[in-house]
Protein backbone atom coordinates (compact mmCIF):
# COMPACT_ATOMS: atom_id res chain seq x y z
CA UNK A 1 56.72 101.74 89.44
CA UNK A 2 59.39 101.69 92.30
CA UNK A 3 59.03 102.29 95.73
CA UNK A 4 61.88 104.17 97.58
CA UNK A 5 62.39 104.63 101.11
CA UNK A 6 64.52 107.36 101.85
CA UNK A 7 67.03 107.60 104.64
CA UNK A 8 68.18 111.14 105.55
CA UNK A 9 65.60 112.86 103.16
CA UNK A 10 66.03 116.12 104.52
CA UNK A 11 69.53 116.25 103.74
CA UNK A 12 71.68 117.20 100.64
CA UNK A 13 71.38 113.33 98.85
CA UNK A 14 67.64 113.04 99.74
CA UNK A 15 66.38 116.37 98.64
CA UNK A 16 68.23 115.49 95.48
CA UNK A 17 66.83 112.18 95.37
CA UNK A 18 63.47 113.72 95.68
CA UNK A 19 64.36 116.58 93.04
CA UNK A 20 64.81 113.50 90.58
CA UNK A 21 61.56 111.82 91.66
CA UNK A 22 59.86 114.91 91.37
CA UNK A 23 61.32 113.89 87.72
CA UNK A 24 59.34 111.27 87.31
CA UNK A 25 56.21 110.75 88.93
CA UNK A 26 55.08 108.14 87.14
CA UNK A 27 58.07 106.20 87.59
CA UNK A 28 58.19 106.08 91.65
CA UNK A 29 56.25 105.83 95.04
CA UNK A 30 58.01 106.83 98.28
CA UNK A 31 56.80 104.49 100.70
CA UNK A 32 58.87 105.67 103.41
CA UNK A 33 60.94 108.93 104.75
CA UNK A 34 63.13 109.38 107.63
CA UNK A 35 65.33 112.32 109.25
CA UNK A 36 66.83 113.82 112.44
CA UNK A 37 64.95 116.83 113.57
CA UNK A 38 63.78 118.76 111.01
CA UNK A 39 59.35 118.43 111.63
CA UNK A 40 58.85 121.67 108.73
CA UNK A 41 60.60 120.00 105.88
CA UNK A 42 59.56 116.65 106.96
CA UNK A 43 56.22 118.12 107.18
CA UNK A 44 55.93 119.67 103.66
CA UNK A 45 57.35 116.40 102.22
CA UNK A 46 54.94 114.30 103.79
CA UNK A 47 52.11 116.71 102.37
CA UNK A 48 53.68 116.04 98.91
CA UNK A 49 54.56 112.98 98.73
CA UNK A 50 52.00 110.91 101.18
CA UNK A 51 54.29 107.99 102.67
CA UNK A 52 53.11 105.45 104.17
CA UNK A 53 55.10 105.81 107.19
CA UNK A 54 58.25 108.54 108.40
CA UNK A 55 60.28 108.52 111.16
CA UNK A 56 62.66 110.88 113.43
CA UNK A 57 65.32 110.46 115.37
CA UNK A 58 64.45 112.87 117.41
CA UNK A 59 61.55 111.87 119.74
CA UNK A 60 59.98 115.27 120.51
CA UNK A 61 60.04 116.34 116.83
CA UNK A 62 58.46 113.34 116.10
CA UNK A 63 55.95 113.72 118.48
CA UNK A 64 56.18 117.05 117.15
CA UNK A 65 55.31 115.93 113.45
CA UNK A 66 52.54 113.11 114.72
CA UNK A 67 50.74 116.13 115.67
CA UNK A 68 50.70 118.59 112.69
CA UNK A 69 50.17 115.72 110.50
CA UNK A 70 46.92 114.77 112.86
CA UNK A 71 45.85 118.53 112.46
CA UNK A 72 46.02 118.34 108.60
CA UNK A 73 44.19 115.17 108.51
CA UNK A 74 47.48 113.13 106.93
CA UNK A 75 46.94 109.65 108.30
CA UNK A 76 50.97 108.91 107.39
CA UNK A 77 52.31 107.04 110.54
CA UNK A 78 54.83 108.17 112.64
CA UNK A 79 57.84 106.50 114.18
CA UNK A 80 60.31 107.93 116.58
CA UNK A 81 64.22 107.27 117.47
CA UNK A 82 66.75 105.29 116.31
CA UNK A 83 64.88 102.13 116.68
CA UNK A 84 61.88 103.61 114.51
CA UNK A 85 64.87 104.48 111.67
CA UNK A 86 65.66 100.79 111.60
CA UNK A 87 62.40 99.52 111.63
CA UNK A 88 61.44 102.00 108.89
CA UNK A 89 64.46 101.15 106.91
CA UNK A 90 63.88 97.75 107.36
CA UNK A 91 60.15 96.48 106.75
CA UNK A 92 60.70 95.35 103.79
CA UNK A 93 57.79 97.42 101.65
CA UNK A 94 60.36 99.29 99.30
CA UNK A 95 61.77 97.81 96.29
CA UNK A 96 64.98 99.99 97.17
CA UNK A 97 66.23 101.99 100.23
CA UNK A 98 68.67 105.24 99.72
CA UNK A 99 70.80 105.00 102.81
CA UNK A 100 71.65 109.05 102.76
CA UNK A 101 72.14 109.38 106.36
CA UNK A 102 75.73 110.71 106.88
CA UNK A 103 78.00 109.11 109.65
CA UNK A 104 77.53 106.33 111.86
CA UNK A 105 74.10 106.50 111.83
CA UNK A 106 73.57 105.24 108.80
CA UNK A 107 75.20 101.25 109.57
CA UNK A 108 72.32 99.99 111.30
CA UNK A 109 69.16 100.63 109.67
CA UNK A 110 71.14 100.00 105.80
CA UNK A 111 72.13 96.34 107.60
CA UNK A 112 68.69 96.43 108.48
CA UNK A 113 67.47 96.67 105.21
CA UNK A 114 70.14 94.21 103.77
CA UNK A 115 68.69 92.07 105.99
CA UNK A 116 64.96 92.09 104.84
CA UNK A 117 66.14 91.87 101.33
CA UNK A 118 66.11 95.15 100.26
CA UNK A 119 67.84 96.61 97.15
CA UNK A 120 70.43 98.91 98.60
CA UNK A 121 71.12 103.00 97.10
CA UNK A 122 74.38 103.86 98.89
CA UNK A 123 75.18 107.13 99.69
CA UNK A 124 76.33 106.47 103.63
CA UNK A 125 80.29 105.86 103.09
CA UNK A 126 80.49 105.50 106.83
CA UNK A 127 78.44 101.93 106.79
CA UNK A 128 81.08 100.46 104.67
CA UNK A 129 84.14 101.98 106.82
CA UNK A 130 82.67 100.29 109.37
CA UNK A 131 81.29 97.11 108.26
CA UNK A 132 82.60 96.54 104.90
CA UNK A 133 83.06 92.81 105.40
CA UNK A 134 79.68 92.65 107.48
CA UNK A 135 77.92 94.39 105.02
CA UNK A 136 78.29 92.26 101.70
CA UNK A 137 78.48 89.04 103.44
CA UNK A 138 75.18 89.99 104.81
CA UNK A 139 74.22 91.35 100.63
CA UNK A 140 75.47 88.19 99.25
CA UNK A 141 73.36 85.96 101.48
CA UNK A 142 70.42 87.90 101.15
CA UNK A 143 71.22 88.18 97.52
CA UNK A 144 70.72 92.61 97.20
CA UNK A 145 71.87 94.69 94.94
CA UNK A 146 73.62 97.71 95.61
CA UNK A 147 74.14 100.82 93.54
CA UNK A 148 76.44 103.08 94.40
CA UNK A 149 75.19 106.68 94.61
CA UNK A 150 78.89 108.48 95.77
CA UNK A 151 79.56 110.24 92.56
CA UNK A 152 82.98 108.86 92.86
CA UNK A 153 81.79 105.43 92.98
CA UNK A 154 79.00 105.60 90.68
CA UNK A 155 81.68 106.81 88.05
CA UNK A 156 83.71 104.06 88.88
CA UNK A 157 80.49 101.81 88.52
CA UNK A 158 79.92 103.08 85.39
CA UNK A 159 83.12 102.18 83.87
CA UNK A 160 83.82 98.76 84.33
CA UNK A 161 81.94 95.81 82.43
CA UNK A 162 78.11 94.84 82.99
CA UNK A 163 79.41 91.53 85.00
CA UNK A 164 81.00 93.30 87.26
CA UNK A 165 78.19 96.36 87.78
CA UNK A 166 76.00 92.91 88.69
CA UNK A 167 78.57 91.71 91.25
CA UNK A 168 79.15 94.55 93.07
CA UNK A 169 81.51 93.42 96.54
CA UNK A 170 82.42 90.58 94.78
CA UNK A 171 84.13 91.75 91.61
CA UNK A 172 87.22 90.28 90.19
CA UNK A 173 88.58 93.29 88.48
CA UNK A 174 91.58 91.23 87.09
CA UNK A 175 89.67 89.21 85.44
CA UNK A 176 88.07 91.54 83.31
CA UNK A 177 90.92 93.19 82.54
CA UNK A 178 90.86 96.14 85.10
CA UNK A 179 94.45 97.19 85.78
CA UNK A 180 93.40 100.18 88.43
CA UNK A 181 90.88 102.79 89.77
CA UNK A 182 91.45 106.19 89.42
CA UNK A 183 89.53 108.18 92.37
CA UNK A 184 89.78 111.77 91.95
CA UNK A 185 89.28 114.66 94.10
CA UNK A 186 88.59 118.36 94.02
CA UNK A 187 91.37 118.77 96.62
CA UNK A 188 88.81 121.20 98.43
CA UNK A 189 89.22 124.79 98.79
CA UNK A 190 92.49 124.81 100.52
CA UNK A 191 94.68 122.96 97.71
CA UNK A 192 97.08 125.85 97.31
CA UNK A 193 96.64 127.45 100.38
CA UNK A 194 100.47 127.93 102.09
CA UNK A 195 101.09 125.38 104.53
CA UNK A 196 102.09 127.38 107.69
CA UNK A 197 98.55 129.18 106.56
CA UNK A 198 96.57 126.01 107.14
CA UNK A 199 96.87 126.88 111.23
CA UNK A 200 94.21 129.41 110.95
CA UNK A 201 91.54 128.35 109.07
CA UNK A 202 88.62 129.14 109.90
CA UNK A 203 84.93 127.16 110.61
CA UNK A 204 83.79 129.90 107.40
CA UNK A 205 86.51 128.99 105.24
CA UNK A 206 86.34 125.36 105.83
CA UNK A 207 82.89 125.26 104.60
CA UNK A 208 83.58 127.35 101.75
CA UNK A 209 84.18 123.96 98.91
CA UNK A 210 85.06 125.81 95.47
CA UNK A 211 83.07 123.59 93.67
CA UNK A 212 80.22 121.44 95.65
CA UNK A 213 77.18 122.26 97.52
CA UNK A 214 77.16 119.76 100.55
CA UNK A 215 76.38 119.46 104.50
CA UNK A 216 79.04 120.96 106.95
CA UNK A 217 80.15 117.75 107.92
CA UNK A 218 80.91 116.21 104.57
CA UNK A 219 82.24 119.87 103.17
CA UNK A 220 85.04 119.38 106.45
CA UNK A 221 86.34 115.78 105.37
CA UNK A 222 86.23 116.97 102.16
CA UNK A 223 88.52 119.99 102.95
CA UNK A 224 90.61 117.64 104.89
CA UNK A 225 90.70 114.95 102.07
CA UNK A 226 89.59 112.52 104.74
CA UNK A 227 86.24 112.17 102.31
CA UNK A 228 88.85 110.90 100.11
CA UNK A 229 90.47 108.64 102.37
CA UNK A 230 86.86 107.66 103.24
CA UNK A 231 85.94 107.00 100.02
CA UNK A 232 89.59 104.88 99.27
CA UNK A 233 88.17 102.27 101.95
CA UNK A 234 85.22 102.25 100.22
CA UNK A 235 85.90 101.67 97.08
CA UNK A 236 88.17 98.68 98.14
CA UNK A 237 84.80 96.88 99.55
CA UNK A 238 82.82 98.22 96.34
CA UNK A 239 84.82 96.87 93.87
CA UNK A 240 87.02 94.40 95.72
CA UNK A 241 89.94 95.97 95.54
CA UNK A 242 93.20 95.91 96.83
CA UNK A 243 95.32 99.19 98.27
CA UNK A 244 97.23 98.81 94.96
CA UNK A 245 94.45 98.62 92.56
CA UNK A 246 93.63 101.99 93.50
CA UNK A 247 95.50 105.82 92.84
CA UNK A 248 93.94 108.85 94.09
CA UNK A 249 94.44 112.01 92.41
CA UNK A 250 93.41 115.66 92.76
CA UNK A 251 91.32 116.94 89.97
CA UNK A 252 90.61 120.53 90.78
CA UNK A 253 87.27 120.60 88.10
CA UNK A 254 85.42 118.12 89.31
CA UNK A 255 84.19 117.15 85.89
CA UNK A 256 86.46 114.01 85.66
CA UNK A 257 84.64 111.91 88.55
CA UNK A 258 86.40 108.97 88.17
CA UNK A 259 88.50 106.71 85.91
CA UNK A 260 88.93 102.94 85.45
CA UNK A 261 92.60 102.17 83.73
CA UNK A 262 92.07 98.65 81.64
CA UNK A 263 95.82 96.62 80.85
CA UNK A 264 95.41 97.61 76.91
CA UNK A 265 96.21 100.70 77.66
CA UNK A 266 92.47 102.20 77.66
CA UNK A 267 91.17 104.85 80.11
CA UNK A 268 87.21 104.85 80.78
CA UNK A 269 85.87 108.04 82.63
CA UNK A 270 82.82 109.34 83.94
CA UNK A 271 82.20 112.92 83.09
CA UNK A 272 79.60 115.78 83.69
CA UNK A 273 78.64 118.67 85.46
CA UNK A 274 79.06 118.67 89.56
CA UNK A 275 75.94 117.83 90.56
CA UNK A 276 74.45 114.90 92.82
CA UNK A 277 71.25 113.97 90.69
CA UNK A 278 73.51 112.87 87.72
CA UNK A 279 74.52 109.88 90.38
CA UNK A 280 70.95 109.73 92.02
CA UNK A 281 69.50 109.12 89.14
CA UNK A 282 71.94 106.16 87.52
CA UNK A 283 71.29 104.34 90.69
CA UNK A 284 67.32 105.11 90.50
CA UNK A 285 67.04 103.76 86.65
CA UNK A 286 69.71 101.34 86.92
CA UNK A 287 70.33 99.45 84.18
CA UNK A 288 68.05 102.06 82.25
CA UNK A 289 69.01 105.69 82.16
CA UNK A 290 66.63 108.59 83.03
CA UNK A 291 66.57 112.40 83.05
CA UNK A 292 68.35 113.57 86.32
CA UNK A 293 67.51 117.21 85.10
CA UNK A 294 71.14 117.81 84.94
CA UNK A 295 72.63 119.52 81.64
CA UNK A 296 75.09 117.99 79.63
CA UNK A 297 78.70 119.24 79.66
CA UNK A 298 79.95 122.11 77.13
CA UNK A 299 83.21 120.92 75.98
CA UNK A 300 84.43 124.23 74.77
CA UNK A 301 83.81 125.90 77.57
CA UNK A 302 86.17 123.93 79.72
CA UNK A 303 89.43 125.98 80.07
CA UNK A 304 91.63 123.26 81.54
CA UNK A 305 91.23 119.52 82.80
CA UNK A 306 93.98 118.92 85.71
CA UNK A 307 95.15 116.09 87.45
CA UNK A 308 98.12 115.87 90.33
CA UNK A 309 98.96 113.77 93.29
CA UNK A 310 97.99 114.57 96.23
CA UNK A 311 100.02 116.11 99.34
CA UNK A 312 99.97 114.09 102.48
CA UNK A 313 101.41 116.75 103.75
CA UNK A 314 98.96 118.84 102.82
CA UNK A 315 96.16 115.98 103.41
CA UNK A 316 97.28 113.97 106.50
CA UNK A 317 93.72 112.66 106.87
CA UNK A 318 93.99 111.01 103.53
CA UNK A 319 97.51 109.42 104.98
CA UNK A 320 95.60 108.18 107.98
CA UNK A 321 92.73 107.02 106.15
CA UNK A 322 94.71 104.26 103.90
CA UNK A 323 96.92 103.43 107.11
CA UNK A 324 93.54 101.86 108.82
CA UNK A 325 92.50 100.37 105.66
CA UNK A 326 95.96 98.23 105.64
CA UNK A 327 95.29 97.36 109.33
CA UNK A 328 91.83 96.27 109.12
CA UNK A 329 87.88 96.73 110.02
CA UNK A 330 88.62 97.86 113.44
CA UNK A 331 91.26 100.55 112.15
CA UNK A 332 88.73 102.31 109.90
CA UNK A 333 86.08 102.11 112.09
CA UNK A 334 87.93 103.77 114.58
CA UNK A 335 89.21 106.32 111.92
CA UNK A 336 85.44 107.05 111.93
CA UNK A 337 84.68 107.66 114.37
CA UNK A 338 87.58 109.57 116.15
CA UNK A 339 86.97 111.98 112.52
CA UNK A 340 83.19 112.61 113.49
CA UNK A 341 84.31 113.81 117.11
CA UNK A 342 87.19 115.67 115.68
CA UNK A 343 85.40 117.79 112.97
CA UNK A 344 82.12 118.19 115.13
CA UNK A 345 84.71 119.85 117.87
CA UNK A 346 86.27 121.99 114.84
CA UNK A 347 82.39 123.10 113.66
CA UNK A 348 81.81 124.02 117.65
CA UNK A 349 85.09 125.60 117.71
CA UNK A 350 86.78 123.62 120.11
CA UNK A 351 89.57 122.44 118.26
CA UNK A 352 91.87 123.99 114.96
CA UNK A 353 91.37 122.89 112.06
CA UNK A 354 94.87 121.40 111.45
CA UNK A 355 94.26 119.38 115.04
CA UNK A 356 91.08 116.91 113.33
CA UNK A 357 93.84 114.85 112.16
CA UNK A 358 95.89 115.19 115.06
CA UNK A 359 92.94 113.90 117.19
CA UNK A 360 92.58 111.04 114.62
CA UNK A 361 95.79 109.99 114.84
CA UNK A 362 96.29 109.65 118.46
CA UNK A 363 93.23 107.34 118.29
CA UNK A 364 94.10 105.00 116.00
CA UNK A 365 97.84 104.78 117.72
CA UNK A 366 95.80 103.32 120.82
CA UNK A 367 94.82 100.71 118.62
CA UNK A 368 91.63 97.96 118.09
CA UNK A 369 91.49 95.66 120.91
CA UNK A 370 90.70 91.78 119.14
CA UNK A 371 88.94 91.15 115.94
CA UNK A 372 86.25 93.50 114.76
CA UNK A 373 83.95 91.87 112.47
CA UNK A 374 80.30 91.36 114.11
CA UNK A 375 77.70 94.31 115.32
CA UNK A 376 78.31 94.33 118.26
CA UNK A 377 82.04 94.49 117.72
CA UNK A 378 82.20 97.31 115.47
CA UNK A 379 80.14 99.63 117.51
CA UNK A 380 81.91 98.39 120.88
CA UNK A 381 85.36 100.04 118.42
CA UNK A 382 83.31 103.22 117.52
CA UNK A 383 82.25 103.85 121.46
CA UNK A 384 85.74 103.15 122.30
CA UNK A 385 86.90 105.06 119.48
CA UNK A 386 84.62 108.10 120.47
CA UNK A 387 85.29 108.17 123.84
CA UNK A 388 89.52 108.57 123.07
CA UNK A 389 88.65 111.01 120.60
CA UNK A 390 86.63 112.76 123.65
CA UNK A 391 89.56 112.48 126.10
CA UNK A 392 91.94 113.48 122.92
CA UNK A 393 89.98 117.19 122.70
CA UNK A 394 91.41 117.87 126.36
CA UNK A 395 94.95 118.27 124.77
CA UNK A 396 94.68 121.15 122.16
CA UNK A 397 92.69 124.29 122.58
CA UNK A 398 91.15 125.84 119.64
């Protein structure tokens, strides 16, 4: 039996997670759950799933949850904050930790967990933006695996040679024959949308993806493509790639969810429906396969399979995103953060939609100040990165 700790359980990736547990009952044991603010789903998972401990971000909802669970006699311990996340994520009691907190949240308790040994789930993109070359030095000298759990990523995974699924950070794609990585994108719901059109979108429309079911934030970058550029950076610490290894294209379907090109001349995809617990799951049974409760394709009734390059006219976050990636650690983190401002201001309606990369931009041409590498140095770039984003917003007007 495995025991999971979940990060961001309330969420799109955990509840999916949980919908594959659910699965197999006999197969897992949630030692731990964590989330922001939300005490009624919390609550109900706790009553279904009896962790040993949870823990909120938020301190009155999790003084909020100590008490219901006290009422209902659920002796399940309680710990609040950011600090109670990372202590949570990092105690060492689960054979694996999902890391499906989205954003900059998610870096410090999955470093934490790296840390005390843990077997790593990725679903947090952010924590490699941000600490890519942190991160797997810290995995390779506390020898963890890590699965990737992006759909993207975990097609990617699934295509390239057992050696290399085993080496994950450190691969030597070359070496096995790898020629490039295909990463492929819906293009969102805005891929034929006229240009001089894009203006006035709308928070609705934005949030309106033609073909998955995610969380407002994510459903934005992907809109934007910057979940793409996001995921570019990404895969370049994942697989240990360079810019040139890899070749995004738009895939409208979604049923192509990635590709590995090999120098013979052979193409190995990952195909299947759109749905997250196909992923969840390959990272949950890893190197064994299980039931993710997910149907299997019907061939026939495909109409069409698509590919194209993208527009960076279109997609100027995409553009932005693999400029920081060719200047560095400090670059993407700042790309980070400067995006999480921008599209948070776009969701309040404080900014247009077409000014999130606009806002981006002006950050990263202010620039990293010395080497970004450590902790404290990445999150000294996303404060400073956040607070030109901030004074950025003062300049357009939604």
């Amino acid at each position: 039996m495995l025991t999971l700790s979940i990060l961001g359980a309330t969420g799109s990736i955990g509840s999916s997670t949980l919908k594959v547990v659910r699965l197999h009952p006999q197969d897992f044991k949630i030692h731990a759950l964590s989330c922001a603010t939300s005490v009624s789903k919390m609550l109900s998972l706790c009553e279904e799933f009896r962790p040993s401990r949870v823990a909120l971000s938020d301190h009155k909802a999790a003084s909020s949850l100590a008490s219901e669970l006290k009422e209902r006699g659920l002796k399940i311990e309680v710990l609040s904050g950011e600090s109670g996340i990372e202590e949570l994520a990092g105690d060492g009691e689960a054979d694996l930790v999902i890391d499906a907190i989205v954003g900059a949240a998610g870096l410090r308790p999955v470093l934490k967990a790296v840390r005390a040994g843990t077997d790593i789930g990725l679903a947090n993109k952010e924590a490699l933006v941000m600490s890519g070359r942190l991160f797997f030095d810290e995995v390779k000298r506390h020898q963890v695996r890590v699965l990737p759990i992006d759909s993207e990523h975990s097609a990617i995974f699934q295509c390239l040679p057992e050696a290399l699924q085993n080496n994950i950070g450190f691969c030597e794609l070359k070496a096995y024959g790898v020629s490039r990585i295909l990463l492929t994108g819906s293009g969102g719901p805005f891929r034929t949308t006229a240009l001089d059109k894009l203006e006035h979108v709308t928070v609705r429309e934005a949030l309106a993806h033609p073909v998955w079911a995610m969380g407002p934030k994510i459903t934005i970058d992907s809109s934007t493509m910057m979940n793409k550029g996001l995921e570019f950076i990404e895969a370049r610490y994942l697989f240990n790639a360079g810019a040139e290894d890899i070749e995004v294209l738009i895939h409208p379907q979604s049923v192509v969810h990635s590709m590995v090109s090999y120098i013979d001349g052979a193409v190995l995809a990952q195909l299947g429906r759109p749905d997250m617990c196909t992923p969840i799951a390959r990272a949950l049974g890893y190197p064994l396969r299980l039931d993710s409760g997910v149907g299997a394709l019907d061939f026939t009734a495909l109409s069409n399979l698509s590919f194209e390059h993208p527009d960076y006219a279109r997609y100027p976050c995409l553009r932005l995103a693999m400029q920081a990636s060719a200047a560095g650690q400090g670059a993407t983190t700042m790309l980070n953060a400067a995006n999480e401002v921008a599209v948070q201001a776009f969701l309040d309606g404080r900014l247009k939609y077409l000014q999130i990369a606009s806002v981006v931009s002006e950050v990263l041409a202010r620039g990293c100040d010395g080497p970004v590498y450590s902790l404290e140095e990445i999150m000294d770039a996303d404060r400073r990165a956040r607070e030109l984003a901030t004074l950025a917003l003062e300049h357009f007007h939604a």
